[in-house]
N, C-alpha and C. Protein backbone atom coordinates (compact mmCIF):
# COMPACT_ATOMS: atom_id res chain seq x y z
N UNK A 1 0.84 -1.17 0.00
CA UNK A 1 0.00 0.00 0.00
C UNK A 1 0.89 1.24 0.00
N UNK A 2 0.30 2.06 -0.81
CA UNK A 2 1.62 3.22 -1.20
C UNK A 2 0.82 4.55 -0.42
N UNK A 3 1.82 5.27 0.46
CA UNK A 3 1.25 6.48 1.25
C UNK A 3 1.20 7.63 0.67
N UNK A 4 0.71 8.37 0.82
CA UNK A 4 0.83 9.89 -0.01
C UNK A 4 1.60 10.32 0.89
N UNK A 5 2.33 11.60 0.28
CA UNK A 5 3.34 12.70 1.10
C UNK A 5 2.42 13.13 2.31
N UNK A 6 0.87 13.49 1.79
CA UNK A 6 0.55 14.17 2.78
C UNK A 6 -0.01 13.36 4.10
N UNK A 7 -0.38 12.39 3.39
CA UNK A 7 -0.39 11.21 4.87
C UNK A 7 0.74 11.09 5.70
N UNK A 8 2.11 11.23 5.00
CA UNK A 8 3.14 10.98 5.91
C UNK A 8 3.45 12.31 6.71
N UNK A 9 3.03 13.00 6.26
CA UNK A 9 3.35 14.68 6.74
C UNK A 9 2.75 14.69 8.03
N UNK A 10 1.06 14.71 7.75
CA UNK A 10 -0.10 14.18 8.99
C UNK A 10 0.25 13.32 10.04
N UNK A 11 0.60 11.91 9.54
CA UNK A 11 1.00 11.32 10.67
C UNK A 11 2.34 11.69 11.42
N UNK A 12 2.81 12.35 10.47
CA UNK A 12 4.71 12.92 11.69
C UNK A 12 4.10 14.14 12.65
N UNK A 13 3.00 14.60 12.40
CA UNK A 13 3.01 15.66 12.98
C UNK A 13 2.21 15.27 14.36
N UNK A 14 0.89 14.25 14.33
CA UNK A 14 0.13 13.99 15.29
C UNK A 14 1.40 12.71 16.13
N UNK A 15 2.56 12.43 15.58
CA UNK A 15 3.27 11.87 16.20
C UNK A 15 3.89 12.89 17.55
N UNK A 16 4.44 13.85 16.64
CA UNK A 16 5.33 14.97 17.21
C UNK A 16 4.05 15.76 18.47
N UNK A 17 2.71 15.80 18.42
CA UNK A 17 1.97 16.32 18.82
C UNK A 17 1.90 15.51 20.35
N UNK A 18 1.73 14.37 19.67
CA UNK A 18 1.66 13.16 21.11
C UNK A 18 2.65 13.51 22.18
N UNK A 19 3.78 13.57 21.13
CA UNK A 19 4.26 13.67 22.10
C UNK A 19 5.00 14.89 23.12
N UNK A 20 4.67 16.02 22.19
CA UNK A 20 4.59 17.62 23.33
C UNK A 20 3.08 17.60 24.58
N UNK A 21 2.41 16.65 23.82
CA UNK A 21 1.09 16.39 25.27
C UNK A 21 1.52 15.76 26.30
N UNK A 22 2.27 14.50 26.06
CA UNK A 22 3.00 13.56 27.11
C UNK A 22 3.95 14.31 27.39
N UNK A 23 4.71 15.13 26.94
CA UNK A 23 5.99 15.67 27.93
C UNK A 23 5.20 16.81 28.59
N UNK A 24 4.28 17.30 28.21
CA UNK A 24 3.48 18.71 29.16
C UNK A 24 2.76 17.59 30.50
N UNK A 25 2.45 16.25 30.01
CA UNK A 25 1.65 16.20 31.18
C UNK A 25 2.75 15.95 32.63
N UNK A 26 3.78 15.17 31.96
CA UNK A 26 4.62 14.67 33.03
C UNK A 26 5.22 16.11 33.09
N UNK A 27 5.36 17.05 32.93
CA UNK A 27 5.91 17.90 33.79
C UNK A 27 4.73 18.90 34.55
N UNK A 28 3.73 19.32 34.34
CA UNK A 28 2.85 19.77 34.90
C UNK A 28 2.21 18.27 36.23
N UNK A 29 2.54 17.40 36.16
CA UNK A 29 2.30 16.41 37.17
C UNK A 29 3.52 16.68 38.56
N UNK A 30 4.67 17.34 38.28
CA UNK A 30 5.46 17.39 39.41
C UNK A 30 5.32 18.54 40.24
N UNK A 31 6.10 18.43 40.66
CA UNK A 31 5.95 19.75 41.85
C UNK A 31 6.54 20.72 41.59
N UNK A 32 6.16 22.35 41.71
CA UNK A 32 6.90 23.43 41.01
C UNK A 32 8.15 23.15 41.52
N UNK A 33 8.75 23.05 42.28
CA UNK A 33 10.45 23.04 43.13
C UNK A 33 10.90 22.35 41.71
N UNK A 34 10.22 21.34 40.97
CA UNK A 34 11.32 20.11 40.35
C UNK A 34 11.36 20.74 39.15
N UNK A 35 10.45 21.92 38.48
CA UNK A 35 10.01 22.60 37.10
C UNK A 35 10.76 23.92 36.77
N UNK A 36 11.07 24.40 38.08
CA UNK A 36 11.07 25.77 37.73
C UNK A 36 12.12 26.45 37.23
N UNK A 37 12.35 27.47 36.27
CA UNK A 37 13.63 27.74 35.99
C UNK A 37 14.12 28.36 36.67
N UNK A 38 15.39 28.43 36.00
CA UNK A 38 16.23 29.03 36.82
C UNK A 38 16.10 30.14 36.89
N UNK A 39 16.03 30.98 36.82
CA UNK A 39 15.31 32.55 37.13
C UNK A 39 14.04 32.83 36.70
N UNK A 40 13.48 33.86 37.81
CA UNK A 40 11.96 33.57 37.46
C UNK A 40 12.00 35.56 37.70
N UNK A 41 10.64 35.41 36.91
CA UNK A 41 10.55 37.20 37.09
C UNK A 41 8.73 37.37 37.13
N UNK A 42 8.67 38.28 38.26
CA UNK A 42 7.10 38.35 38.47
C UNK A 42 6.70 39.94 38.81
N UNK A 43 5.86 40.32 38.65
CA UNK A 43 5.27 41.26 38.49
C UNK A 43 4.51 41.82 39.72
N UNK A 44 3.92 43.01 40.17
CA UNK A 44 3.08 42.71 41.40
C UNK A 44 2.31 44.16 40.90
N UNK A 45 0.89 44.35 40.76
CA UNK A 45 -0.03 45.51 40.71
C UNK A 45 -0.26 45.57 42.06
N UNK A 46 -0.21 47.27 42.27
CA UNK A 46 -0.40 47.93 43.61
C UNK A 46 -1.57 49.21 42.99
N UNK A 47 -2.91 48.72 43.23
CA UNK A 47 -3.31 50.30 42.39
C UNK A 47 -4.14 50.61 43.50
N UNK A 48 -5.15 50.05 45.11
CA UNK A 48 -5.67 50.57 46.00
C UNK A 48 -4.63 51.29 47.00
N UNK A 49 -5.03 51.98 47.70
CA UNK A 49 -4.54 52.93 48.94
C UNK A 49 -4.72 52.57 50.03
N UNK A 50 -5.01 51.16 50.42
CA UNK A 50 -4.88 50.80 51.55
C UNK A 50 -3.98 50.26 51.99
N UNK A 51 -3.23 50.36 53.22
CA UNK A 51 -1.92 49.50 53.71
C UNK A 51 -2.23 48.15 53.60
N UNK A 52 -3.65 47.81 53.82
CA UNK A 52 -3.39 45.93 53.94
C UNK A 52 -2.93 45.81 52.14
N UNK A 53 -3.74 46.38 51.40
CA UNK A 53 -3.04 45.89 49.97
C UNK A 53 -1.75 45.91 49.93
N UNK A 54 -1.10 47.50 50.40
CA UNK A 54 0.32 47.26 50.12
C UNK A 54 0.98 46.23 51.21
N UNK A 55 0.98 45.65 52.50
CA UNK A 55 1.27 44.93 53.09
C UNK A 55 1.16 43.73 52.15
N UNK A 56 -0.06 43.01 52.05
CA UNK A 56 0.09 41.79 51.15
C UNK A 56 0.98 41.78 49.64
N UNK A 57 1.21 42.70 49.06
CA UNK A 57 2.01 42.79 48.42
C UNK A 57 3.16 42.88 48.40
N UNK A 58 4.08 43.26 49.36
CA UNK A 58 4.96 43.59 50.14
C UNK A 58 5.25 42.28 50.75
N UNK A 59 4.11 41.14 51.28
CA UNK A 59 4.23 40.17 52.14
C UNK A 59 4.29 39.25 50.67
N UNK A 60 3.97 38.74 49.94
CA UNK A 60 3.88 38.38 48.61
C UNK A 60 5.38 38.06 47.78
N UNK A 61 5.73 39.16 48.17
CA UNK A 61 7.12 39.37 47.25
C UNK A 61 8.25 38.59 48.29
N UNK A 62 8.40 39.49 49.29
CA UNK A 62 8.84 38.50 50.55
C UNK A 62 8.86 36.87 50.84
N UNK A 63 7.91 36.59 50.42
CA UNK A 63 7.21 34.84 50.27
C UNK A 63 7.60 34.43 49.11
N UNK A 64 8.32 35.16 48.11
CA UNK A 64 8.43 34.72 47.00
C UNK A 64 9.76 34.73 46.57
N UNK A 65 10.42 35.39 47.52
CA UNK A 65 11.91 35.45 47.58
C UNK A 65 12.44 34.40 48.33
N UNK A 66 12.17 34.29 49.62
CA UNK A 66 12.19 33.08 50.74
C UNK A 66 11.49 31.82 50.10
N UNK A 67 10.80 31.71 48.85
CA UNK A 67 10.21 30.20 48.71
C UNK A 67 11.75 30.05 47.25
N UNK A 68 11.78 31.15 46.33
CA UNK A 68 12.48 30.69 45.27
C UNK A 68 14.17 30.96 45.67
N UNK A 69 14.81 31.92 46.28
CA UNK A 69 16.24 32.49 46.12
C UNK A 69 15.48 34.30 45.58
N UNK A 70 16.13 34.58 46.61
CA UNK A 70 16.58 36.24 46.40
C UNK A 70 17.23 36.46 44.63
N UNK A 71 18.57 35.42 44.34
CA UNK A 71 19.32 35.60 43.61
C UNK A 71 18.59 35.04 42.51
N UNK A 72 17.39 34.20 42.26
CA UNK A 72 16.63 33.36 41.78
C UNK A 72 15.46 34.25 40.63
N UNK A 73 14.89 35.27 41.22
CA UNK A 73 13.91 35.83 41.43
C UNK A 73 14.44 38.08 40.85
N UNK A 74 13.46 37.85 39.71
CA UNK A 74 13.03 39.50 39.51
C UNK A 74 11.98 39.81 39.95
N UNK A 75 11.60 40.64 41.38
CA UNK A 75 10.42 41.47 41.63
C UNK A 75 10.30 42.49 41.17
N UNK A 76 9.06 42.88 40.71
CA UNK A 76 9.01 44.38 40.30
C UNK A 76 7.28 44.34 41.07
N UNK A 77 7.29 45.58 41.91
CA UNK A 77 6.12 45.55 42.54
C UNK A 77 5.74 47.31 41.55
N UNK A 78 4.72 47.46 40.74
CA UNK A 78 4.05 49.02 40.12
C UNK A 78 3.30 49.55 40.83
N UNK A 79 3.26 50.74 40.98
CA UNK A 79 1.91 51.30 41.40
C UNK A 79 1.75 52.15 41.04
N UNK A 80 0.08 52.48 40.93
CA UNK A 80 -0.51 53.50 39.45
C UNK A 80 -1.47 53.65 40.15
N UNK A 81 -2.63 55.08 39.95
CA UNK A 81 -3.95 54.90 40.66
C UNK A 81 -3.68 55.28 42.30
N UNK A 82 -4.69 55.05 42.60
CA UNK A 82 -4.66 54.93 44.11
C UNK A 82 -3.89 54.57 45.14
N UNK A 83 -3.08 53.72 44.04
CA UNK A 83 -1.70 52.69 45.03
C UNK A 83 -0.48 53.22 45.47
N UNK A 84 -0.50 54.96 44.74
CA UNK A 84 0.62 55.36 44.18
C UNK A 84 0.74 56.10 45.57
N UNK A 85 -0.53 56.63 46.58
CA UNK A 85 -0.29 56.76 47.38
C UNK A 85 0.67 56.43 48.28
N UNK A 86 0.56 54.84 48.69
CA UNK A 86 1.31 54.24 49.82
C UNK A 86 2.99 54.86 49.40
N UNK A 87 3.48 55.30 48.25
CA UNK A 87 4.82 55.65 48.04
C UNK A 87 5.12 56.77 48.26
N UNK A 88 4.24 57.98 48.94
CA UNK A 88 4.29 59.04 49.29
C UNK A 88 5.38 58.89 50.58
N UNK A 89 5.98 59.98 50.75
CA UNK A 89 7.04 60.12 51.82
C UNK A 89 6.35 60.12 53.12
N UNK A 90 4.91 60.08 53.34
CA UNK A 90 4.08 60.07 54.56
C UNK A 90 3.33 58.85 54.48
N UNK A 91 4.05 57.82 53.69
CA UNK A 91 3.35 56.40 53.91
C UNK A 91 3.63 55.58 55.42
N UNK A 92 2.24 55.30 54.91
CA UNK A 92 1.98 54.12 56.63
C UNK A 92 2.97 53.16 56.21
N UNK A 93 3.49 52.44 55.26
CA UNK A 93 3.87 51.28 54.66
C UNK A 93 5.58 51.88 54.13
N UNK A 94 5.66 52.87 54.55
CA UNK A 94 7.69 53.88 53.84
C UNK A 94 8.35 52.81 54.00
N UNK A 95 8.31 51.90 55.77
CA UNK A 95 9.96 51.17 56.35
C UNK A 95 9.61 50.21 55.56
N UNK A 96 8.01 49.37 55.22
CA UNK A 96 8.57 48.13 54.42
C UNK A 96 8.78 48.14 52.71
N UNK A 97 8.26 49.50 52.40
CA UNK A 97 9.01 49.47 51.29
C UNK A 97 10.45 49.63 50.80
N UNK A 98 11.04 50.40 52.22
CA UNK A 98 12.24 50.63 51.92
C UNK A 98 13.18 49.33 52.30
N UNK A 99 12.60 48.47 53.07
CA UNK A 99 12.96 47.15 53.57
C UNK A 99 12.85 46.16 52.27
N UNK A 100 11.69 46.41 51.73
CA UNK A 100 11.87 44.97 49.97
C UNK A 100 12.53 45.85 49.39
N UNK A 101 13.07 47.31 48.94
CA UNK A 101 14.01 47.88 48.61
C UNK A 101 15.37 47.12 48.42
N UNK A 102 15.26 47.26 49.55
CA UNK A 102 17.18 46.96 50.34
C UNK A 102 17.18 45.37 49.65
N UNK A 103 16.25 44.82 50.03
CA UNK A 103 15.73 42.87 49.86
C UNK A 103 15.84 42.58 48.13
N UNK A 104 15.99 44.26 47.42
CA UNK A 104 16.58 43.27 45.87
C UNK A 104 14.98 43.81 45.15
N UNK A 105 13.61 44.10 45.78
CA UNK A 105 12.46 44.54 45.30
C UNK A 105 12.11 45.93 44.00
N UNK A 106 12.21 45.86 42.88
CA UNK A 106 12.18 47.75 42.29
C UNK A 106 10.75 47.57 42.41
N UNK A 107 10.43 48.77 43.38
CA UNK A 107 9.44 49.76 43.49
C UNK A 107 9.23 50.59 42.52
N UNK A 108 8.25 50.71 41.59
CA UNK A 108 8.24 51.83 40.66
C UNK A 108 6.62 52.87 40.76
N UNK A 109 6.78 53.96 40.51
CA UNK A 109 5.53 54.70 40.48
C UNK A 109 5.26 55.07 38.86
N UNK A 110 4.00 54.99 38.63
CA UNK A 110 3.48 55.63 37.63
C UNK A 110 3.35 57.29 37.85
N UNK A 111 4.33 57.61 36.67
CA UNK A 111 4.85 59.42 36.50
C UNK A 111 3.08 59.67 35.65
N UNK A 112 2.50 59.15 34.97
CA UNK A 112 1.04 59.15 34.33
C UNK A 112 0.05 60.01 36.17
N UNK A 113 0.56 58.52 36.76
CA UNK A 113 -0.55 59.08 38.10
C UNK A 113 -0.42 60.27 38.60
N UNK A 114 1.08 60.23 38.69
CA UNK A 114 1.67 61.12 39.18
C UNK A 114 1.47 62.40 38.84
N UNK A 115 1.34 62.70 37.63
CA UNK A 115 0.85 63.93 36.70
C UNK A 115 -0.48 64.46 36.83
N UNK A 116 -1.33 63.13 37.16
CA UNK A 116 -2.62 63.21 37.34
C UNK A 116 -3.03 64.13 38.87
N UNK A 117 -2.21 63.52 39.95
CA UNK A 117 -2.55 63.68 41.18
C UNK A 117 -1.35 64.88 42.07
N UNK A 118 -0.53 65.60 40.98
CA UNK A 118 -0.19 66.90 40.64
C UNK A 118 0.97 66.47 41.84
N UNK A 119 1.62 65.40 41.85
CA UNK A 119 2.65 64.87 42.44
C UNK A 119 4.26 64.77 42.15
N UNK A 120 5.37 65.58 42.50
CA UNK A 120 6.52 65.25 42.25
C UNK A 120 7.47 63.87 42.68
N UNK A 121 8.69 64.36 42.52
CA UNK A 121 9.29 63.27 42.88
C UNK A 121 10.22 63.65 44.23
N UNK A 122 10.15 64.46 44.72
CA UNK A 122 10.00 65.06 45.91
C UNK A 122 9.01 64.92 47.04
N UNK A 123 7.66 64.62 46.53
CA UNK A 123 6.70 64.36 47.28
C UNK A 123 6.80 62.67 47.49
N UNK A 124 7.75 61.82 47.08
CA UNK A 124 7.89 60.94 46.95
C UNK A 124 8.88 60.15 47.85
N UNK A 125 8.47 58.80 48.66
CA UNK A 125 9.84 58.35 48.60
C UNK A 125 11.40 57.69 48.42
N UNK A 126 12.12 58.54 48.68
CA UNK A 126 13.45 58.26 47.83
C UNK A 126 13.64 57.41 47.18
N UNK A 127 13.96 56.30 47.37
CA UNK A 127 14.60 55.38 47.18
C UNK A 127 13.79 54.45 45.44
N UNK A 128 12.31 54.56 45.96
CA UNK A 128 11.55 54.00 44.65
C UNK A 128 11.96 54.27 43.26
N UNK A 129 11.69 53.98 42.26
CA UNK A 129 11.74 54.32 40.23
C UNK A 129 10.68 54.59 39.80
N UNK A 130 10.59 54.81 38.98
CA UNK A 130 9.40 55.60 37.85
C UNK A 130 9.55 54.78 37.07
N UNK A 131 8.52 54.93 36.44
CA UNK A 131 8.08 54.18 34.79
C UNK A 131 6.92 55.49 34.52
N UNK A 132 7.09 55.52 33.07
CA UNK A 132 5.86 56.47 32.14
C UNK A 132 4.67 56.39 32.57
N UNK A 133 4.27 55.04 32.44
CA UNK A 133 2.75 54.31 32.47
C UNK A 133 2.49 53.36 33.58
N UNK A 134 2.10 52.83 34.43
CA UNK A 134 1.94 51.40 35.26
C UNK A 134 1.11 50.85 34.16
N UNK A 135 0.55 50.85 34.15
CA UNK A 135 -0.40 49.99 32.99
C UNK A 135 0.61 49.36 32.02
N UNK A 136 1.46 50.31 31.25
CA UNK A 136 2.37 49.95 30.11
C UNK A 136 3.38 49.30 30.29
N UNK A 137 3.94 49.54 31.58
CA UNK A 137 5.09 48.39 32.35
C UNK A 137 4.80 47.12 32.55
N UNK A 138 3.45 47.00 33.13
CA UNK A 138 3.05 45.70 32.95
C UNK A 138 2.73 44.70 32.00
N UNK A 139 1.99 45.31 30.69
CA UNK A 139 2.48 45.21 29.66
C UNK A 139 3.33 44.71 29.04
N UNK A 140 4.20 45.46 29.38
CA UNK A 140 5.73 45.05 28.73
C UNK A 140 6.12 43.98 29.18
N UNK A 141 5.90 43.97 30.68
CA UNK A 141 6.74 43.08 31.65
C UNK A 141 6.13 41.36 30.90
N UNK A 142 4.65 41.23 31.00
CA UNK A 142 4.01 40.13 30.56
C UNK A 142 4.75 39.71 29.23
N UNK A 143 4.16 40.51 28.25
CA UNK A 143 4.94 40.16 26.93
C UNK A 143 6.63 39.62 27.03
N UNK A 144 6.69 40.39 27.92
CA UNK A 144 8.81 39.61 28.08
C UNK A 144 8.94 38.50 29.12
N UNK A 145 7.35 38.06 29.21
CA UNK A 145 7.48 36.74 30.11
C UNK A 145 7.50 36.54 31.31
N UNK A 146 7.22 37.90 32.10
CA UNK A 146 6.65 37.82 33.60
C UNK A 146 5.31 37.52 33.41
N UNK A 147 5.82 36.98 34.91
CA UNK A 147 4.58 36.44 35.57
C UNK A 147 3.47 37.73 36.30
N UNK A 148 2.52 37.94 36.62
CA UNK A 148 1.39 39.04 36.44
C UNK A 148 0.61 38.73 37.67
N UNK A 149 0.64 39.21 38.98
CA UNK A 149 0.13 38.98 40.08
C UNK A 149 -0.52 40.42 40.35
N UNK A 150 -1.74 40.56 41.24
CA UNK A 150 -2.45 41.62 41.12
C UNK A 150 -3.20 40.86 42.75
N UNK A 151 -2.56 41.48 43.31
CA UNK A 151 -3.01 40.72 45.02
C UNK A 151 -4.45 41.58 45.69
């Protein structure tokens, strides 16, 4: 019995298919510790004004440094909106930002909000970064393969 090209084409491919399903299942069957790469990069949205948000976020990143390696791990915690508050130099939340600071964390504010809510970088504190947009950082960040947490 004589095969056509395109039969043989078809069957190499539902071969090749089989078997990216069987290698996804056995690795989605283990435990993240045994999967994960070697550097990991995650994201964190900060856009309410309440300390418990920024605390859990703050507590988040912390948990995520202590579960993967400090050295392991890109945090980037944004805040845009309402969130942009807690980074004011009269934040309830200043020592632990300046604490995931020190811990390897970039803090960034949206200069957008900032513009909005007639805020310098003076009114700010020190130590944090800017980005243009929060919205657009995140963005970016996803498309280049972070991970996208919004606590």
């Amino acid at each position: 019995m004589k095969y056509s090209l395109q039969f043989k084409i078809l069957t190499t491919l539902i071969a090749l298919s089989l078997s990216f399903v069987s290698f996804s299942a056995t690795s989605a069957d283990k435990p993240a510790q045994q999967v994960s790469a070697d550097h990991e990069k995650v994201i964190f949205q900060v856009s309410d004004s309440t300390p418990s948000k920024w605390n859990l976020a703050l507590n988040n990143a912390r948990n995520v440094q202590e579960l993967i390696g400090k050295d392991k791990v890109d945090i980037e915690i944004v805040a845009f909106g309402p969130g942009i508050d807690m980074l004011k130099l009269e934040s309830e939340v200043g020592d632990r930002v300046d604490k995931a600071l020190t811990d390897g964390v970039k803090i960034v504010a949206c200069e957008n909000t900032m513009k909005g809510k007639q805020l310098t970088k003076d009114d700010m504190l020190p130590s944090i970064s800017y980005v243009p947009g929060g919205v657009v950082e995140i963005m970016r960040k996803q498309k280049a393969g972070w991970a996208y947490i919004h606590p």
